[in-house]
Protein backbone atom coordinates (compact mmCIF):
# COMPACT_ATOMS: atom_id res chain seq x y z
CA UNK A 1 -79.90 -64.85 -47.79
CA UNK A 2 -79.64 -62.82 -44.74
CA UNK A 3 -78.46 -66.30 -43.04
CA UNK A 4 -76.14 -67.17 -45.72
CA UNK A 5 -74.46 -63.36 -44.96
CA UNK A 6 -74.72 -63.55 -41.32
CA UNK A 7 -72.88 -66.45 -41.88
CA UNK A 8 -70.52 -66.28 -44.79
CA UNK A 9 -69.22 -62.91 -43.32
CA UNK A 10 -67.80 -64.01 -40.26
CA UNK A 11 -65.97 -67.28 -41.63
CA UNK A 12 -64.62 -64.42 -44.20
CA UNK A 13 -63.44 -62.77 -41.03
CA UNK A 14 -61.52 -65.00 -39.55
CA UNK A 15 -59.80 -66.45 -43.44
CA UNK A 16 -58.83 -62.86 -43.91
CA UNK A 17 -57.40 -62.23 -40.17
CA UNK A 18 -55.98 -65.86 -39.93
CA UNK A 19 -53.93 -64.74 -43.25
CA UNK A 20 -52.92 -61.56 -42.30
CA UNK A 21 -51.56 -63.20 -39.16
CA UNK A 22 -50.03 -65.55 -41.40
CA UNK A 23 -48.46 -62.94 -43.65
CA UNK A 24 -47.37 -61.24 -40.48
CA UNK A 25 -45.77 -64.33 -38.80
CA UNK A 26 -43.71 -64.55 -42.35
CA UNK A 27 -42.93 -61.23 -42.19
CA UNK A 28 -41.42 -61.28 -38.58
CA UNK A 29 -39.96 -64.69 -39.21
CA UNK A 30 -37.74 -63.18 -42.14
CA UNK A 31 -36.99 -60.44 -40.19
CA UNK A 32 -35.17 -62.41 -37.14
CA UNK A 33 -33.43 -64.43 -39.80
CA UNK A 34 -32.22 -60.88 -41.24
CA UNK A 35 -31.01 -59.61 -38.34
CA UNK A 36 -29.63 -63.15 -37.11
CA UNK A 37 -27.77 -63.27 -40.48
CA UNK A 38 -26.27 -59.10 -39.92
CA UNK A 39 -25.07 -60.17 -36.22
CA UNK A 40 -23.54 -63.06 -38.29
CA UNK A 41 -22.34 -61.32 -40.79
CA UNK A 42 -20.51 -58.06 -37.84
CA UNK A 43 -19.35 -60.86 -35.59
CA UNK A 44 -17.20 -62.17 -38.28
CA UNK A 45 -16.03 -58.85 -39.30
CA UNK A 46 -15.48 -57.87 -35.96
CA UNK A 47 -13.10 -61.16 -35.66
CA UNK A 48 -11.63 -60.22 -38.75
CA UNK A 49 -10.88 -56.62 -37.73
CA UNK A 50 -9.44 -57.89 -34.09
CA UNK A 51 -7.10 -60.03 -36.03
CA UNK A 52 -5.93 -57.54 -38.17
CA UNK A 53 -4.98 -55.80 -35.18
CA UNK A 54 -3.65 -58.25 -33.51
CA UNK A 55 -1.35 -59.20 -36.54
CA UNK A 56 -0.62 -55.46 -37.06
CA UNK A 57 0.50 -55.36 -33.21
CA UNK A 58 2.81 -58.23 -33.47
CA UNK A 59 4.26 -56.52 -36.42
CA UNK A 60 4.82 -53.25 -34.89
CA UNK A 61 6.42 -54.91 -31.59
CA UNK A 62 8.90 -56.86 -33.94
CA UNK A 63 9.55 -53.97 -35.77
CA UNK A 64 10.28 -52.11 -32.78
CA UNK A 65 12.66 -55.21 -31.25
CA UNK A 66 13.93 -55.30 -34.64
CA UNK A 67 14.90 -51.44 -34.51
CA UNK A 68 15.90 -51.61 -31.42
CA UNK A 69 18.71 -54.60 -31.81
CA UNK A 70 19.93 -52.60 -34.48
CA UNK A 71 20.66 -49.55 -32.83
CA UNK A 72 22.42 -51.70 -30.33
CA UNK A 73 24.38 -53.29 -32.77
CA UNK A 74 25.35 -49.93 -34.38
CA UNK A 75 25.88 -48.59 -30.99
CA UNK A 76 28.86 -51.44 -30.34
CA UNK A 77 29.75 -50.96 -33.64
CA UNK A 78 30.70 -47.34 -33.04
CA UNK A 79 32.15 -48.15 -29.99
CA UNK A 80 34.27 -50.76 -30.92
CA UNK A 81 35.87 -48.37 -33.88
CA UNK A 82 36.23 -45.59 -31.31
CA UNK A 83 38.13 -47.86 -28.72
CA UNK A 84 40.44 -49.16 -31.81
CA UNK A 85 40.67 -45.40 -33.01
CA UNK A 86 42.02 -44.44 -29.60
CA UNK A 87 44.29 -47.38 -29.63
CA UNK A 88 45.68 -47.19 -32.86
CA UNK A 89 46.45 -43.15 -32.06
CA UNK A 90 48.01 -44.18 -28.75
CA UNK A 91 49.96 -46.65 -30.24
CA UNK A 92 51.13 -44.45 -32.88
CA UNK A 93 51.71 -41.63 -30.31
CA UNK A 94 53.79 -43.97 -28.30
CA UNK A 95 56.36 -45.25 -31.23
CA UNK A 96 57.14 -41.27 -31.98
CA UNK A 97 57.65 -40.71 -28.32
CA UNK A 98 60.03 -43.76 -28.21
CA UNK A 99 62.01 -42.38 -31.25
CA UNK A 100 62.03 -39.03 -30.09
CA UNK A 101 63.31 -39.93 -26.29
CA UNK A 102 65.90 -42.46 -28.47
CA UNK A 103 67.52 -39.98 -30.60
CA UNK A 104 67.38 -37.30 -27.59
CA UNK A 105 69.15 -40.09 -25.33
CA UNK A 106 71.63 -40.14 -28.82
CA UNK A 107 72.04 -36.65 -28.45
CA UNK A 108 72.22 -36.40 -24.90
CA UNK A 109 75.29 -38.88 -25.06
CA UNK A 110 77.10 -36.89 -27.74
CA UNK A 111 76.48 -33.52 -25.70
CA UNK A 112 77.74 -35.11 -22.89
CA UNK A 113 81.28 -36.45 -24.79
CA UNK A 114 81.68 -33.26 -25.93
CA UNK A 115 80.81 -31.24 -22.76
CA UNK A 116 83.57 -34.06 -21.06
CA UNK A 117 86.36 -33.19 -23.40
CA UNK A 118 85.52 -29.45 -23.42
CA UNK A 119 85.95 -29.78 -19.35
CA UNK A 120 89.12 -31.31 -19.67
CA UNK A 121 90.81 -29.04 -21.95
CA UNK A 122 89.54 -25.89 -19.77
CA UNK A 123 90.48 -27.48 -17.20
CA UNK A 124 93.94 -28.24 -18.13
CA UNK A 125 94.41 -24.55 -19.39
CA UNK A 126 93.19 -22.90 -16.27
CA UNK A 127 95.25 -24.92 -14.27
CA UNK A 128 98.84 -23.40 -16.35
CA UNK A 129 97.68 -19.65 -16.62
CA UNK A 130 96.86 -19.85 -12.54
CA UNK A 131 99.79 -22.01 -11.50
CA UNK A 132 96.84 -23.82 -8.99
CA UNK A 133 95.20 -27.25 -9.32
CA UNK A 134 91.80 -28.25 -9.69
CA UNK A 135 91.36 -28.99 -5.87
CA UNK A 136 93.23 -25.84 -4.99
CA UNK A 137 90.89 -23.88 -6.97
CA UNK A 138 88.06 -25.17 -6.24
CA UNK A 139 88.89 -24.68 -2.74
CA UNK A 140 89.60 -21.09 -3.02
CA UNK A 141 85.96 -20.40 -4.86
CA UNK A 142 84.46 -22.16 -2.18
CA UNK A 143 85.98 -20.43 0.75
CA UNK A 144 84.71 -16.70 -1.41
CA UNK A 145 81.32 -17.89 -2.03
CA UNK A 146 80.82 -19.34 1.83
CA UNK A 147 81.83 -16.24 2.97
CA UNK A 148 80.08 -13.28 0.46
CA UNK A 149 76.89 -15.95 1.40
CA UNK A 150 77.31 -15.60 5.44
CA UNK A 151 77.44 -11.97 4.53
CA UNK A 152 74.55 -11.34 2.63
CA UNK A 153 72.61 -13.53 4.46
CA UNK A 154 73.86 -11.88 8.16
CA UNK A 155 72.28 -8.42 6.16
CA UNK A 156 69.24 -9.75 4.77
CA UNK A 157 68.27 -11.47 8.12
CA UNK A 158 68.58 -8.45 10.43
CA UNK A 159 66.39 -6.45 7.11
CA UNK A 160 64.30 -9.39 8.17
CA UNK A 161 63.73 -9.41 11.41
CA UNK A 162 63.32 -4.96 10.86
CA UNK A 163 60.68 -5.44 8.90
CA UNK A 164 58.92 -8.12 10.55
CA UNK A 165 58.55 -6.39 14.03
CA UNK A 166 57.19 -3.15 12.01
CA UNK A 167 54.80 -5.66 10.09
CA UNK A 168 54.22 -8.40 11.88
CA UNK A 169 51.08 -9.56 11.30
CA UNK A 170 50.44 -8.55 7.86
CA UNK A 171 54.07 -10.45 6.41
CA UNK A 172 52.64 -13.37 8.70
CA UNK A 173 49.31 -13.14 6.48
CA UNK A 174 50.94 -12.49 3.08
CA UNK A 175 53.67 -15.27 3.80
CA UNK A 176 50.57 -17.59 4.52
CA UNK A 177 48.59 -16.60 1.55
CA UNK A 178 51.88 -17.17 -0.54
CA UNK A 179 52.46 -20.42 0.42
CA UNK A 180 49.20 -21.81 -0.09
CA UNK A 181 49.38 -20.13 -3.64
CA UNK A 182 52.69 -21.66 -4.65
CA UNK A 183 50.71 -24.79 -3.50
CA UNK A 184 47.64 -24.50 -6.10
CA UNK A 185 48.30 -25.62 -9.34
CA UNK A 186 45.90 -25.47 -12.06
CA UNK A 187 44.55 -27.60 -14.58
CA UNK A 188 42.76 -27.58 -18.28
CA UNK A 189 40.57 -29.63 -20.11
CA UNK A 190 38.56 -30.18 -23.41
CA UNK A 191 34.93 -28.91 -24.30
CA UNK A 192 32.08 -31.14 -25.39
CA UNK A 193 29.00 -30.73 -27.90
CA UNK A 194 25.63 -30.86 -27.62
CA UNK A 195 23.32 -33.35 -29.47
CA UNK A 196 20.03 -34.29 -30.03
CA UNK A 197 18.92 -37.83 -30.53
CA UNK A 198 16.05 -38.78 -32.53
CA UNK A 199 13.80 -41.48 -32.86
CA UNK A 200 14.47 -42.52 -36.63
CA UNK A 201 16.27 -41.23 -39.62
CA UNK A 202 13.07 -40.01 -40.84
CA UNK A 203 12.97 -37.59 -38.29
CA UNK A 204 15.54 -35.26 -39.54
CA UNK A 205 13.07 -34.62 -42.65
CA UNK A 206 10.46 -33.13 -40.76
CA UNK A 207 12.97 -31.01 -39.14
CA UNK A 208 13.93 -29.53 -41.78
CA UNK A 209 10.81 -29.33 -43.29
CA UNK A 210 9.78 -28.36 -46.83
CA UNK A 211 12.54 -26.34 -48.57
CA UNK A 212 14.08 -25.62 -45.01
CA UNK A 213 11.76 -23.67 -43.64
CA UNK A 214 11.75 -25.54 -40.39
CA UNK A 215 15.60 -25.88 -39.42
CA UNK A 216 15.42 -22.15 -40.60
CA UNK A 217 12.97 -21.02 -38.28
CA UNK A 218 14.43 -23.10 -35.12
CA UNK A 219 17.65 -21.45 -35.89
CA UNK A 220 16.19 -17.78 -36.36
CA UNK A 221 14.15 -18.57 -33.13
CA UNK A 222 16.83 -19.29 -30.92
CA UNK A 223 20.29 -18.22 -32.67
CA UNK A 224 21.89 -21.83 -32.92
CA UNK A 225 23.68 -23.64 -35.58
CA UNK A 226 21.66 -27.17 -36.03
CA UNK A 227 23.94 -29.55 -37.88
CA UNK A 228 22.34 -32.60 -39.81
CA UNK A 229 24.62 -34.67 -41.19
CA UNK A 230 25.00 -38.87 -41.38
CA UNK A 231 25.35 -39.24 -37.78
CA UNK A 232 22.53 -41.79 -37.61
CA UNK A 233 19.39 -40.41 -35.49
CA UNK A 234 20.74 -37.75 -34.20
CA UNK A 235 21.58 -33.78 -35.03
CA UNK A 236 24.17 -31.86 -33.32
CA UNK A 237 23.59 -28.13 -31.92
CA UNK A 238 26.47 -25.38 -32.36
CA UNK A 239 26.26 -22.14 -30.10
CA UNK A 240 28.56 -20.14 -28.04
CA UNK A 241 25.60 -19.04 -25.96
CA UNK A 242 24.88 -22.16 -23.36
CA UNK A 243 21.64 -20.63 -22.52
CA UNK A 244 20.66 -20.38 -26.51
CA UNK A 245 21.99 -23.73 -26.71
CA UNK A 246 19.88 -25.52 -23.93
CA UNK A 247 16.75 -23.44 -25.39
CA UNK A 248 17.34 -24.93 -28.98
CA UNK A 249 18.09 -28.14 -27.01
CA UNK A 250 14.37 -28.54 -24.71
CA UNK A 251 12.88 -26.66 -27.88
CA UNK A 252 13.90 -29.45 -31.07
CA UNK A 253 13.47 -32.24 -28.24
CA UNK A 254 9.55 -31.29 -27.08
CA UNK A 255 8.73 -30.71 -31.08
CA UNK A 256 10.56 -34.51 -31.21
CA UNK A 257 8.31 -36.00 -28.95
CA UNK A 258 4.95 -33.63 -30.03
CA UNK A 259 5.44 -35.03 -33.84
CA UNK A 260 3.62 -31.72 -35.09
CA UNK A 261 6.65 -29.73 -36.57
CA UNK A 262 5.88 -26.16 -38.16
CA UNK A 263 7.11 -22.62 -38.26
CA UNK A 264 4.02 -21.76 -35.70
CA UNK A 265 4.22 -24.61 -34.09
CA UNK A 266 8.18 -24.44 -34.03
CA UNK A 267 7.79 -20.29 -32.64
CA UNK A 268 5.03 -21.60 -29.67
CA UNK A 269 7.30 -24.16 -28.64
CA UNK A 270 11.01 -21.48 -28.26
CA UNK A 271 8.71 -18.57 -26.37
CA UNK A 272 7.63 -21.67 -24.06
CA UNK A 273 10.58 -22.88 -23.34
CA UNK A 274 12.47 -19.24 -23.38
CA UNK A 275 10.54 -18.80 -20.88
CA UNK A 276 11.45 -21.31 -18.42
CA UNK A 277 14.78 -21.38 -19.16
CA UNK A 278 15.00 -17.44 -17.61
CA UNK A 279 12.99 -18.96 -14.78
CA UNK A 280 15.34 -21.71 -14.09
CA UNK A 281 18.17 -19.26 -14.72
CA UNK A 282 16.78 -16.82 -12.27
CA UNK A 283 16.08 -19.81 -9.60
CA UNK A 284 19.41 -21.23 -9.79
CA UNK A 285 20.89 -17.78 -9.40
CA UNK A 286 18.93 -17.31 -5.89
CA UNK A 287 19.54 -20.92 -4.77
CA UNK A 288 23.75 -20.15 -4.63
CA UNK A 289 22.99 -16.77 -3.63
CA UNK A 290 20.84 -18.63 -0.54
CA UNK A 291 23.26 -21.38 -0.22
CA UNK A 292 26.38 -19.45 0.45
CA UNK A 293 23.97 -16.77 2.89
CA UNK A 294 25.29 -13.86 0.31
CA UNK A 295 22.88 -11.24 0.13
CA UNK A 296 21.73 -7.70 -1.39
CA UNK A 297 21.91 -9.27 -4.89
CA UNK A 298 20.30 -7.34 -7.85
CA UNK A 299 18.18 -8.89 -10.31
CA UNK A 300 20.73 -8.87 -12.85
CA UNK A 301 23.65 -9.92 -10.77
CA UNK A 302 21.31 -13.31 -10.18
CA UNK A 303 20.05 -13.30 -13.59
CA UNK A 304 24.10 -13.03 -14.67
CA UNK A 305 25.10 -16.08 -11.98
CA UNK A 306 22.22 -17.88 -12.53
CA UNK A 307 23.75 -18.17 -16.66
CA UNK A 308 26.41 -19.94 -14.95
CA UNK A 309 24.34 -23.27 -14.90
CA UNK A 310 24.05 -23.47 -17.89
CA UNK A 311 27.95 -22.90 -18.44
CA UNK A 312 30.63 -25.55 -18.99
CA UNK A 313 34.46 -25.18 -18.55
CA UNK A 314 36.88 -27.93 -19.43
CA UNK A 315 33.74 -30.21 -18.29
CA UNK A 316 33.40 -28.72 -15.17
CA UNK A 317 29.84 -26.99 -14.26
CA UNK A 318 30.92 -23.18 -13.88
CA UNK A 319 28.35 -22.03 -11.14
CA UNK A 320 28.97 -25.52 -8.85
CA UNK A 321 32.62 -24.44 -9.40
CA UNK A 322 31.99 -20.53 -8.91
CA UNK A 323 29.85 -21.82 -4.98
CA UNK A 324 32.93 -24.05 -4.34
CA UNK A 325 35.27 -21.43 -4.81
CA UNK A 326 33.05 -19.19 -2.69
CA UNK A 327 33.20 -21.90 -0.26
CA UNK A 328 37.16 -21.92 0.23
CA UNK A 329 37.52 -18.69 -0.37
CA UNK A 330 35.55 -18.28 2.94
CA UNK A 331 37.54 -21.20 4.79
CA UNK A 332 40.94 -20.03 4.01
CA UNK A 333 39.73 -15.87 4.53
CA UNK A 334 38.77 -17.23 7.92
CA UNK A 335 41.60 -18.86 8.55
CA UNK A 336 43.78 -16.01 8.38
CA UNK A 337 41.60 -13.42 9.88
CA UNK A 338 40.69 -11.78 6.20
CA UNK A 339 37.21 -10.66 5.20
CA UNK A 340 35.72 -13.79 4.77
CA UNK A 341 32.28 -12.39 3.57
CA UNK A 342 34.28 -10.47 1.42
CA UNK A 343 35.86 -13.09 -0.03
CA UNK A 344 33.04 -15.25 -0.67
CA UNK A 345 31.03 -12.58 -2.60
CA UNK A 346 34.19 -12.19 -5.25
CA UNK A 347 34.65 -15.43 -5.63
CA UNK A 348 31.40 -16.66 -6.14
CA UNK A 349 31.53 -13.77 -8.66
CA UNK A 350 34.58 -14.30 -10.06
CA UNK A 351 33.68 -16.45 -13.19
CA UNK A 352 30.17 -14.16 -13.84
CA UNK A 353 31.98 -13.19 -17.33
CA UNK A 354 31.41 -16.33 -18.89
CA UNK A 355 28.19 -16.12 -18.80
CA UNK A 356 27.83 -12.73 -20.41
CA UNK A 357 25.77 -11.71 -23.37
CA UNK A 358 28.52 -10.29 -25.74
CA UNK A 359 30.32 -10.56 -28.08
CA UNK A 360 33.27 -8.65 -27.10
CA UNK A 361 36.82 -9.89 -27.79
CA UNK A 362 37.86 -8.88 -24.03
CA UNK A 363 38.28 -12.42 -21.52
CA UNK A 364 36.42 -13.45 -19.07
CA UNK A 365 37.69 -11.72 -16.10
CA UNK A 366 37.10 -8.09 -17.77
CA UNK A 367 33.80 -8.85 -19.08
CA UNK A 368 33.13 -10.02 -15.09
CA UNK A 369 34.79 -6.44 -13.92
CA UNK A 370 32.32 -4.24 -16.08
CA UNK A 371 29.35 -6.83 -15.07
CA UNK A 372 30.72 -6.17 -11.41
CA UNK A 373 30.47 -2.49 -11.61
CA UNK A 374 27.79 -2.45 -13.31
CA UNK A 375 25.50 -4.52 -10.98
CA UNK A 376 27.20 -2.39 -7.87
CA UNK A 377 29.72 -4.10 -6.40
CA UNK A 378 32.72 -3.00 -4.11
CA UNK A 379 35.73 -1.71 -5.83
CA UNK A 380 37.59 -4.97 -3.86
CA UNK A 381 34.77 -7.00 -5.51
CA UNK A 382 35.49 -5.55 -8.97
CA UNK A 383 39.55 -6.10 -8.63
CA UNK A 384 39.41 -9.57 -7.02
CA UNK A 385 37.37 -10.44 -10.17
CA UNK A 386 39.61 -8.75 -12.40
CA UNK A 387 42.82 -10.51 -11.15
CA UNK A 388 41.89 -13.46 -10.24
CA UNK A 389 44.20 -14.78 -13.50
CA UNK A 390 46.57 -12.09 -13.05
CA UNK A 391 44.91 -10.25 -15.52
CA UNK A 392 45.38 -7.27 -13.26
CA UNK A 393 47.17 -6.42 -9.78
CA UNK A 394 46.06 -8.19 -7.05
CA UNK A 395 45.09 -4.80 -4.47
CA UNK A 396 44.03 -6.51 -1.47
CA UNK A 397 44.27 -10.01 0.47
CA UNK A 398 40.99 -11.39 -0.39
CA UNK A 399 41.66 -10.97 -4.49
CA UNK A 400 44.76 -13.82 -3.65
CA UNK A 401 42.38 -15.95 -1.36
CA UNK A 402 40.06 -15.93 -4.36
CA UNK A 403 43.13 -16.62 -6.90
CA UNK A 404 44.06 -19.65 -4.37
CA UNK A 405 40.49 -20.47 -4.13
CA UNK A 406 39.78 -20.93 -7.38
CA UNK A 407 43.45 -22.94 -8.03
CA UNK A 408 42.11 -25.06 -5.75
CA UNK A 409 38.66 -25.68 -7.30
CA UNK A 410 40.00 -26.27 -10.90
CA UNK A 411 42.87 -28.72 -9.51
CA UNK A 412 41.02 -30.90 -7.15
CA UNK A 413 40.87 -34.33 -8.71
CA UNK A 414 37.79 -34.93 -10.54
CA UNK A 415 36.78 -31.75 -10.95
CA UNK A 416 37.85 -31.58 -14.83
CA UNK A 417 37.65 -33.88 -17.60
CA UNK A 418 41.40 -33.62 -18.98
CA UNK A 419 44.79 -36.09 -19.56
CA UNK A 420 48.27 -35.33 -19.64
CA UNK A 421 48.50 -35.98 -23.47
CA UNK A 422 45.70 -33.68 -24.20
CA UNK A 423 46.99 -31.00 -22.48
CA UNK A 424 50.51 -31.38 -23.92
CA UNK A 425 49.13 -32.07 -27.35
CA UNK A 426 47.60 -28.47 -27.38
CA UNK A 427 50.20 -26.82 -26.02
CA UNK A 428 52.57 -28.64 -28.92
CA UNK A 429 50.08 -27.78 -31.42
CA UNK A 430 50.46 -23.78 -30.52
CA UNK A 431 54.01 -23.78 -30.20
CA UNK A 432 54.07 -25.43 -33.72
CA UNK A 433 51.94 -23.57 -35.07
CA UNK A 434 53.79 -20.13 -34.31
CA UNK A 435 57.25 -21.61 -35.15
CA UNK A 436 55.90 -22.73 -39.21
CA UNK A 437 55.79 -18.93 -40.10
CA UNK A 438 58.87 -17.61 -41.39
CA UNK A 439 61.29 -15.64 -39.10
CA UNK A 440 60.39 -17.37 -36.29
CA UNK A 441 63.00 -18.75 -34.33
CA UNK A 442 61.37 -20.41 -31.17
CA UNK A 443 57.81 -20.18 -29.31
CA UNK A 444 56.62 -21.29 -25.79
CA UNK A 445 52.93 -21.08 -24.66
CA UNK A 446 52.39 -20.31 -21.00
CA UNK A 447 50.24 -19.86 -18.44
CA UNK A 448 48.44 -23.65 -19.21
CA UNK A 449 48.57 -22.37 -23.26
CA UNK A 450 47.01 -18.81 -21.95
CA UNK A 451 50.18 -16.54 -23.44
CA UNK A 452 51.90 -17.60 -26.29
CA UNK A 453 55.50 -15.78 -26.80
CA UNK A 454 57.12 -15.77 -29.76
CA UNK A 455 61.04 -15.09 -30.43
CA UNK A 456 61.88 -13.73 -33.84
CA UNK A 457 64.85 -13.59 -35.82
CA UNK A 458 66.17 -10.22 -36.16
CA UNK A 459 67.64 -10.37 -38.74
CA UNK A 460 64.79 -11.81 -40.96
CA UNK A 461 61.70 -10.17 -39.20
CA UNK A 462 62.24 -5.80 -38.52
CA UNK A 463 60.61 -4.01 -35.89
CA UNK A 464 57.75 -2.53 -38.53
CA UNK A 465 56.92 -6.80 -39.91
CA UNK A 466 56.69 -8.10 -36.41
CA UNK A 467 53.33 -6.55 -35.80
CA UNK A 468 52.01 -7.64 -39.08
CA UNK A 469 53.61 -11.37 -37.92
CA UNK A 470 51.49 -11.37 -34.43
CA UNK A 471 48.39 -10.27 -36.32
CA UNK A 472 48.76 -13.58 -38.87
CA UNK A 473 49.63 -15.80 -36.20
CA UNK A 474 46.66 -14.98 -34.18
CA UNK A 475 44.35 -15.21 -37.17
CA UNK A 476 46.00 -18.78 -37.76
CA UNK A 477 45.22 -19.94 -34.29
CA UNK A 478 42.00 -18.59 -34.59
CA UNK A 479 40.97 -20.69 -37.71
CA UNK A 480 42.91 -23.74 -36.91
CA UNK A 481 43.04 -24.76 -33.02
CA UNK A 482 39.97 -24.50 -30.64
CA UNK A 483 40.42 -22.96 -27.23
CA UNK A 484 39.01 -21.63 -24.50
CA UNK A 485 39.10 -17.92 -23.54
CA UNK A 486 42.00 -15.93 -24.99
CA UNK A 487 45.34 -16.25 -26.15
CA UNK A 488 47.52 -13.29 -25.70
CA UNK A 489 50.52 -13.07 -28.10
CA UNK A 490 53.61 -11.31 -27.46
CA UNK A 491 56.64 -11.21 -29.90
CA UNK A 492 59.93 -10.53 -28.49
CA UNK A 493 62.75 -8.99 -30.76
CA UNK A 494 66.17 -8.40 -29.92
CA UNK A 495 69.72 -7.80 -30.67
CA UNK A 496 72.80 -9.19 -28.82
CA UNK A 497 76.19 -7.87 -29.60
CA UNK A 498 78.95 -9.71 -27.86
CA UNK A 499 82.41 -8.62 -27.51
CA UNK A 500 85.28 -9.46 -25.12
CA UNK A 501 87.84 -7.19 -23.39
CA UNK A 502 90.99 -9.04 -23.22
């Protein structure tokens, strides 16, 4: 028995461990084909995902392309109806200019028949009341007029010559200066918008958010008119204020890019950029101020110039045209012995009004005169400024360098987007305008459409109604034309009796 268990036991043994190695041979076999079948089974959904991608990549990119052709086809599309809009108004502008000249030539013609036989019958008439001829006559006038002119001009040379040894180099200056300002002509132009363009159609949802609130905060923020209309991707910005303008601008074009578009959001973004728009005013400010070696500046006197940059006139970038009028100003003062430092200072500051932060109803030069005084300038400074469109009395020589100067600047070719037709369009468009009210007989604008005077009929229009006629033109002009600066208005009544002593 005890041989049968010594026995018995052990070949138990090794049955039971022989099966549990069995049982754990299964068991690990099973496993591997588990896992073999999971690295199966990820592989092919990892080579399902990466086609998915890839298909969803090849998707995008021919979405894109396909986006992108059709924005260049729109693109041509706009440009080819702009190019036949300009063409068709040209051609249209052309006809009425060919009728017009036509039935002037008409006119001319008939003026001219008359004005012939008129002549004649004068003629005839003074030649029996004088008992001379034509040639006779003519003769005698001649021999008066030749000899009242050798006169007057005998008298007005030796005044002359007086005053120019008492004056000498001063009338040589002011002669000078008056040439070269009977030289300098000046020039106007149009002004352009600002716009924004965005990446899809889509876009202009998020920017105006959820009842508005977004467009409503972005124009609370920064004081700008944003304008959304079916101008495809893009939205156009509406400010007097260029710096406002440019800080709406950066502002709506970082939230563009960002994609996260919210009143907090919308708030971080204007302080940001509010921020280094005043630095870049500030900088540009000192960069003319170290260009032109002008110095003793005040902070606000660079903040003011430094505004300037952000500034447009008739296309033309105000503070590169304020340094290039510094620039001649200082040339021509040194030319003719003036104060060319002087010079340079008022007219680099000479345009510093259009960059003010008001909303007065005064022009440019007399905001720039109260800016001038009020930032410490020299009382030549302050009237240079003032007149440098005649707004004022020019009361010293560097005032007319600057008014040359800046002549000069607005003139030289290139320097302003304008054409002939433009210009004379305007100026027809506020002439008509003043002659469709009632009582008016005729209207000329001046001073490159600056002045606008207006002749009345007295006889319709009394002296109490013409002020009431000025103040309803000038609210017409206001809410019809666009123009830059101000238009001054003056209505001119009068009565002419004519009689003849015989």
């Amino acid at each position: 028995m005890d041989l049968l268990w010594f026995i018995g036991f052990p070949a138990a043994g090794i049955v039971l461990g022989w099966t549990i190695r069995w049982l754990y041979a299964r068991f690990q076999l099973s496993a591997s084909e588990q896992k073999a079948e999971r690295i199966k089974q990820d592989a092919v959904k990892e080579a399902e995902a990466q086609k998915k991608g890839i298909l969803l990549e090849a998707k995008d990119q021919l979405i894109r392309e396909r986006n992108q052709q059709e924005r260049e086809n729109r693109e041509r599309r706009s440009e080819l109806q702009r190019q036949e809009r300009r063409l068709l108004f040209k051609e249209e502008t052309l006809d009425k200019r060919v009728a017009e000249l036509a039935a002037r030539e008409q006119d001319a013609e008939k003026r001219e028949a008359a004005l012939v036989n008129e002549e004649e019958r004068y003629r005839k008439e003074l030649e029996r009341i004088s008992g001379l001829t034509a040639e006779e006559a003519k003769a005698l006038i001649i021999q008066n007029l030749e000899n009242d002119a050798r006169r007057d001009a005998a008298g007005l040379l030796k005044k002359l010559e007086q005053e120019a040894q008492l004056t000498a180099e001063k009338k040589a200056r002011d002669i000078l200066v008056t040439s070269i300002q009977r030289i300098a002509a000046e020039t106007t132009g149009d002004i352009t918008v600002t716009s924004v363009s965005l990446p899809s159609d889509e876009m202009k949802g998020r920017i105006i958010g959820r009842e508005g609130r977004n467009i409503r905060t972005l124009e609370t923020l920064t004081g700008v008119d944003i304008i959304i209309d079916d101008t495809p991707e893009a939205v156009v910005i509406s400010c007097f204020d260029p710096v406002r303008k440019e800080i709406a601008k950066l502002a709506l074009e970082r939230l563009i890019t960002d994609g996260r578009i919210h009143p907090a959001r919308i708030e971080e973004v204007v302080q940001k950029v509010t921020r280094e728009v005043q630095q870049r005013v500030y900088d540009e400010g000192e960069k003319a101020l170290f260009d032109l070696g002008i110095h003793n500046m005040p902070p606000d006197g660079i903040r003011a110039l430094g505004r300037l940059y952000y500034r447009t006139s008739y296309g033309q970038n105000v503070l590169n045209h304020s340094r290039e009028v510094a620039i001649i100003a200082g040339t021509l003062a040194a030319e003719i012995g003036a104060n060319r430092e002087l010079a340079k200072r008022a007219a680099l500051l000479h345009d510093i009004g259009k960059g003010a932060e008001t909303d007065s109803d005064q022009n440019h030069a007399e905001v720039g005169m109260e800016m001038a005084r009020k930032i410490g300038e020299s009382p030549a400074v302050i009237n240079a400024v003032g007149a440098h469109h005649n707004d004022i009395e020019a009361t010293t020589l560097e005032a007319v360098i600057v008014q040359i100067a800046d002549a000069i600047s607005a003139a030289r070719p290139g320097a302003r987007r304008d054409t002939v037709d433009n210009y004379v369009k305007r100026i027809e468009n506020l002439e008509k305008l003043a002659e469709s009210f009632q009582g008016v007989d005729k209207a000329y604008a001046i001073q490159a459409g600056r002045e606008l005077r207006v002749l009345v009929n007295n006889e319709k229009i009394s002296d109490q109604n013409v002020k009431f006629l000025a103040q309803k033109i000038a609210k017409q002009i206001e809410s019809d034309l666009r123009y830059p600066g101000r238009i001054k208005i003056t209505m001119i009544r009068e009565t002419r009796i004519v009689e003849y002593a015989r």
